[in-house]
PDB file of N, CA and C in Angstrom:
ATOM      1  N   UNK A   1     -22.103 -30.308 -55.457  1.00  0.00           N
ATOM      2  CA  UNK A   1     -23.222 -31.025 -56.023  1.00  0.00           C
ATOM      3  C   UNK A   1     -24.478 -30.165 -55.882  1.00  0.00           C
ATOM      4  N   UNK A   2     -25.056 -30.005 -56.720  1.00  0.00           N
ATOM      5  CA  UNK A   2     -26.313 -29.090 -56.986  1.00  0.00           C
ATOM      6  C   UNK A   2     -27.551 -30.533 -56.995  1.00  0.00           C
ATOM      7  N   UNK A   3     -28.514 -30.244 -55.932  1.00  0.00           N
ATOM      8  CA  UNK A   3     -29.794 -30.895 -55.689  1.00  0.00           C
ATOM      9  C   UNK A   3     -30.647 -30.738 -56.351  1.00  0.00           C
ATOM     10  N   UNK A   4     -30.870 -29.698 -56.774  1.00  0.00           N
ATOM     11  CA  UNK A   4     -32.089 -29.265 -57.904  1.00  0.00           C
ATOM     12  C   UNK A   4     -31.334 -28.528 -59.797  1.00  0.00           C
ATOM     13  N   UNK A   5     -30.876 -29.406 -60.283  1.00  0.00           N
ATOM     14  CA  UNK A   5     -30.570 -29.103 -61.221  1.00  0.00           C
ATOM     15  C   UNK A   5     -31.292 -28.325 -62.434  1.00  0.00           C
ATOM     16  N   UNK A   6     -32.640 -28.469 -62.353  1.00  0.00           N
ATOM     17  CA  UNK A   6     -33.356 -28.017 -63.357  1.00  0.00           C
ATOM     18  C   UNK A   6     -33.990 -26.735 -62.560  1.00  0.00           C
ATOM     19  N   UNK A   7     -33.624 -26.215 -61.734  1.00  0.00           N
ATOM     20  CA  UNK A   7     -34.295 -24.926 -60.912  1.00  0.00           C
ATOM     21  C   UNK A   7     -33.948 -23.567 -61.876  1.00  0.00           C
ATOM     22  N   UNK A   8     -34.842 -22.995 -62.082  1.00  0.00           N
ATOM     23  CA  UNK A   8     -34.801 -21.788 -62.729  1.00  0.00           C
ATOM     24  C   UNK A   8     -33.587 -20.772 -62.022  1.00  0.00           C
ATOM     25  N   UNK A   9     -32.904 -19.815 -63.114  1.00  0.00           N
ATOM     26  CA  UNK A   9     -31.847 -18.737 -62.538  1.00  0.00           C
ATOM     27  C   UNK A   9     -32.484 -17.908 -62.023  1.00  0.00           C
ATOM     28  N   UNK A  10     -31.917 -17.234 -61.014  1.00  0.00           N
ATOM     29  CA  UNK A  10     -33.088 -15.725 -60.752  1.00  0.00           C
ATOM     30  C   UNK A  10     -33.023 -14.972 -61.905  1.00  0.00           C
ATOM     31  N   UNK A  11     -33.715 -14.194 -62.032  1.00  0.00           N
ATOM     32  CA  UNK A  11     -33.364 -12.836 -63.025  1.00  0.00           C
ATOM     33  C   UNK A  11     -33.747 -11.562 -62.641  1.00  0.00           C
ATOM     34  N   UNK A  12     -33.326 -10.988 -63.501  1.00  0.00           N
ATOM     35  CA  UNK A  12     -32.841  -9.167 -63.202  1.00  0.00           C
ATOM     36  C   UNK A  12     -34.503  -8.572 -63.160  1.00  0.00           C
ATOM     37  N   UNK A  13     -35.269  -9.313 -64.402  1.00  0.00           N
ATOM     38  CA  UNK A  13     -36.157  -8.629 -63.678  1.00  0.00           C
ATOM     39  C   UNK A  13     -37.668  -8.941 -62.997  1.00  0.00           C
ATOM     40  N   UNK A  14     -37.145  -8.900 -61.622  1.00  0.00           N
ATOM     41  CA  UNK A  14     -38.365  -9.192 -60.708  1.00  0.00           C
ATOM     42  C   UNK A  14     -39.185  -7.994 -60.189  1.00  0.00           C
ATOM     43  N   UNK A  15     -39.236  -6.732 -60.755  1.00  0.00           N
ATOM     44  CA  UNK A  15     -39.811  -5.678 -60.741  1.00  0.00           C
ATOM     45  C   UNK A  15     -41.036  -6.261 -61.913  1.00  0.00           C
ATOM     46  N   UNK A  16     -40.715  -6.423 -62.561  1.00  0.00           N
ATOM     47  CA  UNK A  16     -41.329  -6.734 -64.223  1.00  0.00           C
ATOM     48  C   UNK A  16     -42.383  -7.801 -64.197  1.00  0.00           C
ATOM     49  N   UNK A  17     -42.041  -8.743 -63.094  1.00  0.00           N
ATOM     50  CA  UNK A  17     -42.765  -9.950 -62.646  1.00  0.00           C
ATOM     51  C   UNK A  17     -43.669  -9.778 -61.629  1.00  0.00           C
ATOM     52  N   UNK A  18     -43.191  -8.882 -60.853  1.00  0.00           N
ATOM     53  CA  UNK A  18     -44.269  -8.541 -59.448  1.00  0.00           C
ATOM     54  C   UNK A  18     -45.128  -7.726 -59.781  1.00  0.00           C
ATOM     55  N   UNK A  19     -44.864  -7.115 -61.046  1.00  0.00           N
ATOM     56  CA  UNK A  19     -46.360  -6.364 -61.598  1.00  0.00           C
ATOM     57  C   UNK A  19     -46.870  -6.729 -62.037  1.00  0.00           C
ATOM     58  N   UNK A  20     -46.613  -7.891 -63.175  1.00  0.00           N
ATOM     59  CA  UNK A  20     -47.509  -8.521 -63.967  1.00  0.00           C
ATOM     60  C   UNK A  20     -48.225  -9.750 -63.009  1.00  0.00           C
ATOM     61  N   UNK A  21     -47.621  -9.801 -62.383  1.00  0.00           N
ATOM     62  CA  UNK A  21     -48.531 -10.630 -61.347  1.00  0.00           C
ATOM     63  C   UNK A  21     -49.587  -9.794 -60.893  1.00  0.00           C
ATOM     64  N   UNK A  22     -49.052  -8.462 -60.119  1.00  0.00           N
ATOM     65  CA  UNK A  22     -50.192  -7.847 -59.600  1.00  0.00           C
ATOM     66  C   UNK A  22     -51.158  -7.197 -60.403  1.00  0.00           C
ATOM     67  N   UNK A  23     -51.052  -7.355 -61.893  1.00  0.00           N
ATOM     68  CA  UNK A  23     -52.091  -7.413 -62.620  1.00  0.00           C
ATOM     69  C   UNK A  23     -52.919  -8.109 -62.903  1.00  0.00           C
ATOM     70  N   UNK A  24     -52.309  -9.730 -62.973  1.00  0.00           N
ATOM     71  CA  UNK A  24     -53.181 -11.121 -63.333  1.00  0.00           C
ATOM     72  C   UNK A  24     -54.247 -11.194 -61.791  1.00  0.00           C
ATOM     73  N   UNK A  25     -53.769 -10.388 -60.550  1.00  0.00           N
ATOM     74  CA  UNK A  25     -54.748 -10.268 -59.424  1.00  0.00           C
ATOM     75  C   UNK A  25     -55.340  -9.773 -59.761  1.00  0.00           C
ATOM     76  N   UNK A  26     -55.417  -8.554 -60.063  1.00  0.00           N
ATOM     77  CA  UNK A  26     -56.465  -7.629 -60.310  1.00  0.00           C
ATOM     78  C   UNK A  26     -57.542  -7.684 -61.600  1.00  0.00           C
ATOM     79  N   UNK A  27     -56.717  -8.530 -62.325  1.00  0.00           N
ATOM     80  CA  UNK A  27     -57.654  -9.186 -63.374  1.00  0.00           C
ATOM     81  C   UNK A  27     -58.806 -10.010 -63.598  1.00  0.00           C
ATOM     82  N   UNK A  28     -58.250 -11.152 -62.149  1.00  0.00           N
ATOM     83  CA  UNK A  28     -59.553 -11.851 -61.132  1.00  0.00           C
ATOM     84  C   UNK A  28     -59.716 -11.735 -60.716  1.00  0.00           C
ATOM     85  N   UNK A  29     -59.212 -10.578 -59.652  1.00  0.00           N
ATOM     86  CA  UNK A  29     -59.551 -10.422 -58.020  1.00  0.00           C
ATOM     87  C   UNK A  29     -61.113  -9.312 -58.107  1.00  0.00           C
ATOM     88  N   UNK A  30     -60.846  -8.719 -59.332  1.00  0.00           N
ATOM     89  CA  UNK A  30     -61.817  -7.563 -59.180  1.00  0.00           C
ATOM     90  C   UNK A  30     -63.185  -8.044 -59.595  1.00  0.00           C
ATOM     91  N   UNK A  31     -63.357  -8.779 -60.595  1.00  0.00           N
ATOM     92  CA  UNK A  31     -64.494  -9.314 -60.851  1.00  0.00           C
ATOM     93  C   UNK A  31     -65.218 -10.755 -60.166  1.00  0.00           C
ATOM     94  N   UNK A  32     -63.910 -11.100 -59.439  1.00  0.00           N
ATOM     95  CA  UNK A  32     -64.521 -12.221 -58.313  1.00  0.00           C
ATOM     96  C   UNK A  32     -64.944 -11.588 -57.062  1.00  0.00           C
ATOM     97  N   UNK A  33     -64.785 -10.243 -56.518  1.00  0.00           N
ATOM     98  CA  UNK A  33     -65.328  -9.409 -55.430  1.00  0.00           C
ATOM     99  C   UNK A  33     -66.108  -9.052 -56.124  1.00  0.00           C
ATOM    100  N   UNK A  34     -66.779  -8.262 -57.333  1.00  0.00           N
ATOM    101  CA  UNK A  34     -68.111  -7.988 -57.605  1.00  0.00           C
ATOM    102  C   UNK A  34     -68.927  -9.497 -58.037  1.00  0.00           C
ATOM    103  N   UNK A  35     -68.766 -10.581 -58.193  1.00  0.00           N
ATOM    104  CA  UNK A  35     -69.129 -11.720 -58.259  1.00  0.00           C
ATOM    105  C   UNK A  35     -69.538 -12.092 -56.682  1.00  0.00           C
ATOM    106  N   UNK A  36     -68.819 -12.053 -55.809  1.00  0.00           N
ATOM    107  CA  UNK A  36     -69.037 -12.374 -54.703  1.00  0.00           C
ATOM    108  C   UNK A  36     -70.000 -11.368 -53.769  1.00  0.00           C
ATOM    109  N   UNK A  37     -69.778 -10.174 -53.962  1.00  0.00           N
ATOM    110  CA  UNK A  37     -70.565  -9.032 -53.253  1.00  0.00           C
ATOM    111  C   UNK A  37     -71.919  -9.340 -53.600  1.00  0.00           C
ATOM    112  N   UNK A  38     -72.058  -9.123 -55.493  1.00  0.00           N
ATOM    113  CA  UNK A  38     -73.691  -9.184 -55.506  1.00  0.00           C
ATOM    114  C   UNK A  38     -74.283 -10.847 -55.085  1.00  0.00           C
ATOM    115  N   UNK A  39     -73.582 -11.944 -55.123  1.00  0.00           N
ATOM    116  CA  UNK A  39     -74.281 -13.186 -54.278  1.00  0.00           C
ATOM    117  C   UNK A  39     -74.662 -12.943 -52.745  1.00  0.00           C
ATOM    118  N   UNK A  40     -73.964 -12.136 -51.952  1.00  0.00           N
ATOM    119  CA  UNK A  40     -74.144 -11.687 -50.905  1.00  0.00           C
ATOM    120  C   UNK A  40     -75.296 -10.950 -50.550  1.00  0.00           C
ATOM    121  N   UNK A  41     -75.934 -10.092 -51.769  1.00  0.00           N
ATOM    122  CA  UNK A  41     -76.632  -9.122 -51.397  1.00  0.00           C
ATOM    123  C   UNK A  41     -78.048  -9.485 -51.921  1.00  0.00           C
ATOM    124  N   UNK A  42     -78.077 -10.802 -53.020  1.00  0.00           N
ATOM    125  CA  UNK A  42     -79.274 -11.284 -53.306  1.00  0.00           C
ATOM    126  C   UNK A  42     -79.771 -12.403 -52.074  1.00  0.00           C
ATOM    127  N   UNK A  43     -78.392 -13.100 -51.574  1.00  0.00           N
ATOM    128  CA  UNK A  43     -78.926 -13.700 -50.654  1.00  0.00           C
ATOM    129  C   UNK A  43     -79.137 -13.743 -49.462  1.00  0.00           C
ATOM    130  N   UNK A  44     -79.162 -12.234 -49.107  1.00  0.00           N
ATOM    131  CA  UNK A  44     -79.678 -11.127 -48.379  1.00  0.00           C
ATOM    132  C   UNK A  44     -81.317 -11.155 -48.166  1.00  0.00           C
ATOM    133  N   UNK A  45     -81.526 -10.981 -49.527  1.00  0.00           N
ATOM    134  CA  UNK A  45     -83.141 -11.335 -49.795  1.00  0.00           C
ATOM    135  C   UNK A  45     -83.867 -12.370 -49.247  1.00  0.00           C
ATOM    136  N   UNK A  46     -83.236 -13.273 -49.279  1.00  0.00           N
ATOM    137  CA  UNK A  46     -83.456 -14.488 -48.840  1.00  0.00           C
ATOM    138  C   UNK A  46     -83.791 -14.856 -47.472  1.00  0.00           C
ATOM    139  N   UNK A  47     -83.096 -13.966 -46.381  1.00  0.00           N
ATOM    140  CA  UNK A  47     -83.525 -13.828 -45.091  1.00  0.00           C
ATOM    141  C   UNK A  47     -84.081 -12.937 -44.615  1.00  0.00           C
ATOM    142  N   UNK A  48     -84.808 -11.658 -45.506  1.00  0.00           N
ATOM    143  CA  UNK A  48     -85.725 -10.812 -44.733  1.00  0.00           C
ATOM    144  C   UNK A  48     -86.775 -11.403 -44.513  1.00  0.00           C
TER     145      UNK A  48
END
């Protein structure tokens, strides 16, 4: 008896997937660290 019937198969390619993932990071990750850095550094200003 199978518990999860509708569970996805693995597939062959999880090379193919772990990059395109680690692209969709780098797609937000990079402009949410320059998003986040310069809030940091204006509100910097704020406490001299």
């Amino acid at each position: 008896m199978n518990p999860q019937p509708n569970s996805p198969a693995p597939t062959a390619d999880g090379a193919s997937s772990g990059l395109s993932l680690a692209i969709a990071w780098l797609f937000v990750g990079i402009p949410l660290l320059w998003g986040v850095s310069q809030t940091f550094i204006k509100a910097l200003t704020l406490f001299k």
